[in-house]
N, C-alpha and C. Protein backbone atom coordinates (compact mmCIF):
# COMPACT_ATOMS: atom_id res chain seq x y z
N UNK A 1 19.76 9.63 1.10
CA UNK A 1 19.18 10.91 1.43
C UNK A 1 18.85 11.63 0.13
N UNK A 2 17.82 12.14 0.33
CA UNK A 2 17.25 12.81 -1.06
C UNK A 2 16.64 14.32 -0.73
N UNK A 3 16.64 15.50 -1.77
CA UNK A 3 16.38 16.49 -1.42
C UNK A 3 15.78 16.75 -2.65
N UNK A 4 14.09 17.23 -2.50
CA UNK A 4 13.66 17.83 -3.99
C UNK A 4 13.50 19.39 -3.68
N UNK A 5 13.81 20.24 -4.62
CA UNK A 5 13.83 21.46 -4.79
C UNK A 5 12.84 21.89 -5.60
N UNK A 6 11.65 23.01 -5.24
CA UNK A 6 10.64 23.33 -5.86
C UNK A 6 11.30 24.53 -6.99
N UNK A 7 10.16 24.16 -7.98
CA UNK A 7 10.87 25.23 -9.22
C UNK A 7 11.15 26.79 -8.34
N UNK A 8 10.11 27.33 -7.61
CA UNK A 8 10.55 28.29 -6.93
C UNK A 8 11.50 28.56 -6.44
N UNK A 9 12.21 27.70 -5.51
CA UNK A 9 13.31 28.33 -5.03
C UNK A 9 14.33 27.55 -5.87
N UNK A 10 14.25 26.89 -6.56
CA UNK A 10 15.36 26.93 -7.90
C UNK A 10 15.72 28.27 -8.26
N UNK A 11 14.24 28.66 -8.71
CA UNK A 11 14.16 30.42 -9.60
C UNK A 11 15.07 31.00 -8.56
N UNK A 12 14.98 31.05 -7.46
CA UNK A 12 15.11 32.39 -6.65
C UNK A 12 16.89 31.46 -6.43
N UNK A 13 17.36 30.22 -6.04
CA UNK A 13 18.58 30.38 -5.82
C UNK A 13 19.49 30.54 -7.38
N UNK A 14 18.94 30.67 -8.59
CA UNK A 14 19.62 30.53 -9.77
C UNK A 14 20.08 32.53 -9.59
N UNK A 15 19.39 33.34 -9.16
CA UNK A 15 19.01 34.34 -9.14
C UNK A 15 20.55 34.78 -7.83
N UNK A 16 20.28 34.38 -6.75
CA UNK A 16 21.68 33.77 -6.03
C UNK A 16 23.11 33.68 -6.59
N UNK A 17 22.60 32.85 -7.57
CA UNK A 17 23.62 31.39 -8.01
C UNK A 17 23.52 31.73 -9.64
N UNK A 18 24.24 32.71 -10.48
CA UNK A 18 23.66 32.81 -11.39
C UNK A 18 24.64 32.47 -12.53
N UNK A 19 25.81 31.84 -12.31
CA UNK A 19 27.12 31.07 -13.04
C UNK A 19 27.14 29.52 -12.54
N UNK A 20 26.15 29.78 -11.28
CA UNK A 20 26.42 27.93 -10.96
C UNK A 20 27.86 27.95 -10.67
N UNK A 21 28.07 28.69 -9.57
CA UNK A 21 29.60 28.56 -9.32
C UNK A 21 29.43 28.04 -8.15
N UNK A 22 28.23 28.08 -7.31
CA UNK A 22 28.66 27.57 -5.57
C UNK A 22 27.84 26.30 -6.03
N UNK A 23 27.50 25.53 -5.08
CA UNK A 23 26.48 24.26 -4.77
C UNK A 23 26.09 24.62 -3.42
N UNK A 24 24.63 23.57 -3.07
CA UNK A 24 24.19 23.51 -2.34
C UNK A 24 24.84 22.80 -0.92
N UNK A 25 24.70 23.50 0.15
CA UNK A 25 25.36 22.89 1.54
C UNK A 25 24.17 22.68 2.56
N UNK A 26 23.73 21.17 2.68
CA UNK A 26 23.28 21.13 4.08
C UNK A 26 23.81 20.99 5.44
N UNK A 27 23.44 21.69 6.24
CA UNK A 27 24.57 21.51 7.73
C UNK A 27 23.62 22.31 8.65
N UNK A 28 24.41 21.08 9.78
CA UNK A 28 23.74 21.69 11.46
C UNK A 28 24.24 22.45 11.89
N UNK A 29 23.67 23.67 11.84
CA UNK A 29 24.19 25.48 12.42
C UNK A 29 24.16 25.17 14.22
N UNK A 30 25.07 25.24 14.71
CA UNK A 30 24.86 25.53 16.43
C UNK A 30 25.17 26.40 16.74
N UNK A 31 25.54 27.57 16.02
CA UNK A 31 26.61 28.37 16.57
C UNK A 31 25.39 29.38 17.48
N UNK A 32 26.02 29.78 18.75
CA UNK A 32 25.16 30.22 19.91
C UNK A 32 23.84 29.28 20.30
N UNK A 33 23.89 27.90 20.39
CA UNK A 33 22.82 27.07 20.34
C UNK A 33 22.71 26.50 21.66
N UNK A 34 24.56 26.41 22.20
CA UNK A 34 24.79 26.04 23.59
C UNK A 34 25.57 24.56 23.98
N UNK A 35 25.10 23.89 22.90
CA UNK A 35 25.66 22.20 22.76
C UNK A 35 25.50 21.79 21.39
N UNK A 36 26.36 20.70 20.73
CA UNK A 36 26.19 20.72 19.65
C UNK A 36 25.37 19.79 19.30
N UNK A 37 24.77 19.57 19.94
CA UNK A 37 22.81 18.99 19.80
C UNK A 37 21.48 19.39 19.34
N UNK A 38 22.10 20.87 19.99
CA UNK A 38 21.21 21.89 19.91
C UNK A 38 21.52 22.72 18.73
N UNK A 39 20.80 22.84 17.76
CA UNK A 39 21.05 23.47 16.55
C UNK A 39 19.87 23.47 15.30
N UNK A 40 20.02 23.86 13.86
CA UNK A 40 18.90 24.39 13.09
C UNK A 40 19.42 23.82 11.63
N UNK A 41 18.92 22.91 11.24
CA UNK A 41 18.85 22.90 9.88
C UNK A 41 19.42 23.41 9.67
N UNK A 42 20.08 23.51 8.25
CA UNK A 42 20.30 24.89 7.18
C UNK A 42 20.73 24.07 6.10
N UNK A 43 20.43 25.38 4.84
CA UNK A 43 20.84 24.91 3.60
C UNK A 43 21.56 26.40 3.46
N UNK A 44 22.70 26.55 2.60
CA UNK A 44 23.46 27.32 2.09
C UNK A 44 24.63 27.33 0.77
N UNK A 45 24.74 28.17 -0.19
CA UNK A 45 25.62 28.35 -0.89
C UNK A 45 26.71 28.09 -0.31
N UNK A 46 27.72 27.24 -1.27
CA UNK A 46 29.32 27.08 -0.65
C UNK A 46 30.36 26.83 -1.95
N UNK A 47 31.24 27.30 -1.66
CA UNK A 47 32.02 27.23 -2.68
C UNK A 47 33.12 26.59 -2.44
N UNK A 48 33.24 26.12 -1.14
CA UNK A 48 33.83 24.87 -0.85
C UNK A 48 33.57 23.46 -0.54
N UNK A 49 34.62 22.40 -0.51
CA UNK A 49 34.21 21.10 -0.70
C UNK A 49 35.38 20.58 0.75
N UNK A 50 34.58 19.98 1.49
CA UNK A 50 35.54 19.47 2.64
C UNK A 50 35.18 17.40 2.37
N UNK A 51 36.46 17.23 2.67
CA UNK A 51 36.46 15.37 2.87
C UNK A 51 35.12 14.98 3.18
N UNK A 52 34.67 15.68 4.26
CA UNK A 52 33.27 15.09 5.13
C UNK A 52 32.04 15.33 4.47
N UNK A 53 32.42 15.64 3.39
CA UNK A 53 30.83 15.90 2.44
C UNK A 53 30.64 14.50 1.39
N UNK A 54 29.01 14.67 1.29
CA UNK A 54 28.84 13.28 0.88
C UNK A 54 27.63 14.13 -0.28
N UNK A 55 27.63 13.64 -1.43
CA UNK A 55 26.51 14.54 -2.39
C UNK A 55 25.35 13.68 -2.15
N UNK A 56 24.03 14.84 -1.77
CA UNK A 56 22.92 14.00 -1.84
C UNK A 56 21.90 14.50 -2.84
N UNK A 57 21.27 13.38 -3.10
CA UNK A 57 20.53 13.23 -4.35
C UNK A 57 19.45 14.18 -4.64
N UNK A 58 19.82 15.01 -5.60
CA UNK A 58 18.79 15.69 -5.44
C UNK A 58 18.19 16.73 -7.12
N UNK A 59 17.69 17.27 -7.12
CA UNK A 59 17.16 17.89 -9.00
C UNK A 59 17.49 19.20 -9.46
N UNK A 60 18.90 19.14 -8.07
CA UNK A 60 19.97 20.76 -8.26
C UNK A 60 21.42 20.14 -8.28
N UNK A 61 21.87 20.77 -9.51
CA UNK A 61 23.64 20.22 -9.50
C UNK A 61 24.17 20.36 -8.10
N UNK A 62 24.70 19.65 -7.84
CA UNK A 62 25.59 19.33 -6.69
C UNK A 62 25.25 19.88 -5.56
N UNK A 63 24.64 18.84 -4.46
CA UNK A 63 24.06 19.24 -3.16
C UNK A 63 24.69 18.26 -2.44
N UNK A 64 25.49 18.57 -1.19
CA UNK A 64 26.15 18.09 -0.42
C UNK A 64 25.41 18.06 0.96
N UNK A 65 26.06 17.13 1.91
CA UNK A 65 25.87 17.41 3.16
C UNK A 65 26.95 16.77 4.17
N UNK A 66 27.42 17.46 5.85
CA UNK A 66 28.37 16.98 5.89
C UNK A 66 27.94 16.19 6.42
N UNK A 67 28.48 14.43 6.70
CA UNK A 67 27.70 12.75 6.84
C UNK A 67 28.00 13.18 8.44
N UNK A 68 28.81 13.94 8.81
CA UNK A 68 29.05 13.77 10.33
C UNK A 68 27.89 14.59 10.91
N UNK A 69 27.25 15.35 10.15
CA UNK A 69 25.88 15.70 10.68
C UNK A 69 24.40 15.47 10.18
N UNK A 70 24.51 14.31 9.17
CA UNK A 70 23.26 13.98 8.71
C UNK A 70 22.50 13.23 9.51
N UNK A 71 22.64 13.17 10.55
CA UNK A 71 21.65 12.26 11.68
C UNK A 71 20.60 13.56 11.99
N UNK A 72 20.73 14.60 11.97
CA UNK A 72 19.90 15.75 12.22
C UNK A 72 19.33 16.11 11.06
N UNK A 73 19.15 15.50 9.87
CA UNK A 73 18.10 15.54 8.55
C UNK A 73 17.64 14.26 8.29
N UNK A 74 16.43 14.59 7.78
CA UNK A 74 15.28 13.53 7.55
C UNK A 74 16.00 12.44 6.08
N UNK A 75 15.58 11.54 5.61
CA UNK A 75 15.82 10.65 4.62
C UNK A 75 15.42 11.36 3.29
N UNK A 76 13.74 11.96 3.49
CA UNK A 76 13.90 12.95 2.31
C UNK A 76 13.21 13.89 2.78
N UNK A 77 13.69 15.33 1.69
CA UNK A 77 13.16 16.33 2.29
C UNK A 77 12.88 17.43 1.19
N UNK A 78 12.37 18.52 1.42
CA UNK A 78 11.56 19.28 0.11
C UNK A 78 12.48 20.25 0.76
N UNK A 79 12.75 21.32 -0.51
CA UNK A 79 13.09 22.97 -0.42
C UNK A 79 12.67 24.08 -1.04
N UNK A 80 11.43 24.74 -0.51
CA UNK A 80 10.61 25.68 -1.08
C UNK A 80 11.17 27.42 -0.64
N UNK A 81 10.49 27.50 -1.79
CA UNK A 81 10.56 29.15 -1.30
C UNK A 81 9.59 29.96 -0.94
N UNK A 82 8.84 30.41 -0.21
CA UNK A 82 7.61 31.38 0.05
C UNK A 82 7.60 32.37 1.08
N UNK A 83 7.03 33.61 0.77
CA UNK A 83 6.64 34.60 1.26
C UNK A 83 8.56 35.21 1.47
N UNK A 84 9.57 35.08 0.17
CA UNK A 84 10.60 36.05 0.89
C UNK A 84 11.52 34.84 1.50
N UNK A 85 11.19 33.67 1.82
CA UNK A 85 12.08 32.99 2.93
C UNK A 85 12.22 31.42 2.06
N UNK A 86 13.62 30.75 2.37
CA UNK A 86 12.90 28.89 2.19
C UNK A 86 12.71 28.50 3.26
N UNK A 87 12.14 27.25 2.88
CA UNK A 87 11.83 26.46 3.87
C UNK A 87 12.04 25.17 3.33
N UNK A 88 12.86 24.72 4.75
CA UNK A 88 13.37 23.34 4.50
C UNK A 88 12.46 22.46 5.58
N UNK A 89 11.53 21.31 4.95
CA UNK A 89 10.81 20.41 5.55
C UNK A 89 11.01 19.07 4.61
N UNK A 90 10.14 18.24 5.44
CA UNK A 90 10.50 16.58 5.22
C UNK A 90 8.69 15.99 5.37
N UNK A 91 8.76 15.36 5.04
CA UNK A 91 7.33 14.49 5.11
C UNK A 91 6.41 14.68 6.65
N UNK A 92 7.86 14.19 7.72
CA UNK A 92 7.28 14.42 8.69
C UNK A 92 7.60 15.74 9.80
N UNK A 93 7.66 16.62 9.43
CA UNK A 93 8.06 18.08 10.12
C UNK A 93 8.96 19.43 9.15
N UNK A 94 8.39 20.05 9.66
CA UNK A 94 8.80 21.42 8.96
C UNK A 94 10.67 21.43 9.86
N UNK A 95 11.74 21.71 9.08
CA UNK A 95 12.83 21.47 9.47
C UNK A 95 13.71 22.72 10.33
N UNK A 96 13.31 23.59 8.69
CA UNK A 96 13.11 24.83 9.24
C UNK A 96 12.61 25.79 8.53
N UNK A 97 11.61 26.53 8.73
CA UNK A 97 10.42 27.57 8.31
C UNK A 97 11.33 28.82 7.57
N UNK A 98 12.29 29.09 8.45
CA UNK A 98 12.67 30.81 7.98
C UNK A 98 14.26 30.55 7.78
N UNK A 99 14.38 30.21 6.20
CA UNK A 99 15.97 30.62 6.28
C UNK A 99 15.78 31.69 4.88
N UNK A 100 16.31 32.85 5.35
CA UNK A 100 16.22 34.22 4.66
C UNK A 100 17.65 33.86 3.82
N UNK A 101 17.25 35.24 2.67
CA UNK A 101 17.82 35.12 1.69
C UNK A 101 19.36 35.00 1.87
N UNK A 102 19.37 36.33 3.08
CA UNK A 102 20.66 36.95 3.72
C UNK A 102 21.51 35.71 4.31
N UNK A 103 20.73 34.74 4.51
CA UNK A 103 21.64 33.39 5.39
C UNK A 103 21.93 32.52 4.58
N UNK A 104 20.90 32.22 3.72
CA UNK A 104 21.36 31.20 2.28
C UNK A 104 22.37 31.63 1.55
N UNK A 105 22.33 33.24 1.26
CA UNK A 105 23.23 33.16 0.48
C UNK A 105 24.84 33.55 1.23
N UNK A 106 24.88 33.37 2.11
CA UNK A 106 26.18 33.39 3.04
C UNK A 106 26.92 32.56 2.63
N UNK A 107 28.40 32.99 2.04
CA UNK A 107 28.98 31.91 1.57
C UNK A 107 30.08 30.96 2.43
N UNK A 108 29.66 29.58 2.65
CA UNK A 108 30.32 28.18 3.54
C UNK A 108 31.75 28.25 2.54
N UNK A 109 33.10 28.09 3.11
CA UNK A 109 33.82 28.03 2.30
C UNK A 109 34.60 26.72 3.34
């Protein structure tokens, strides 16, 4: 699994992230989704490290994801920033369009 990060939202999570004290967290959000099937991408700041994380490859120090939910992300995938928001997409589908600043930078512990 691979994740490239556009200089943009580098800029904007260094801005976040400005000691490089958290890393990157990918994970399947369900919470109010209904089943845990049903759920949204996400990428987020974390400053914790659980067993179930696996680092995936990517052109930002340390980006994780947890393996018990990587069946719900693509093999590779881009992370931009535009208009205010990122957006996490993959070759073949936009993953997810609107994750605001306020949710990224929520800290996963």
């Amino acid at each position: 699994m691979e994740i490239t990060i556009t200089n943009d939202a580098i800029e904007e999570i260094n801005k976040l992230n400005p000691n490089n004290q958290y890393h990157l967290l990918l994970w399947y959000d369900t919470a109010g989704c209904g089943c845990g099937v049903s759920g949204l991408p996400m990428v987020q700041l974390t400053d914790g490290q659980d067993i179930t994380y696996k680092e995936v490859t990517s052109n930002y120090p340390q980006t994780f994801i947890d393996e018990e939910q990587a069946i719900f992300f693509s093999k590779d995938m881009k992370l931009d920033f535009t208009n205010g928001m990122f957006r996490l997409s993959s070759p073949e589908e936009i993953l997810n369009p609107f994750i605001s600043l306020q949710r990224f930078s929520e800290r996963i512990s």
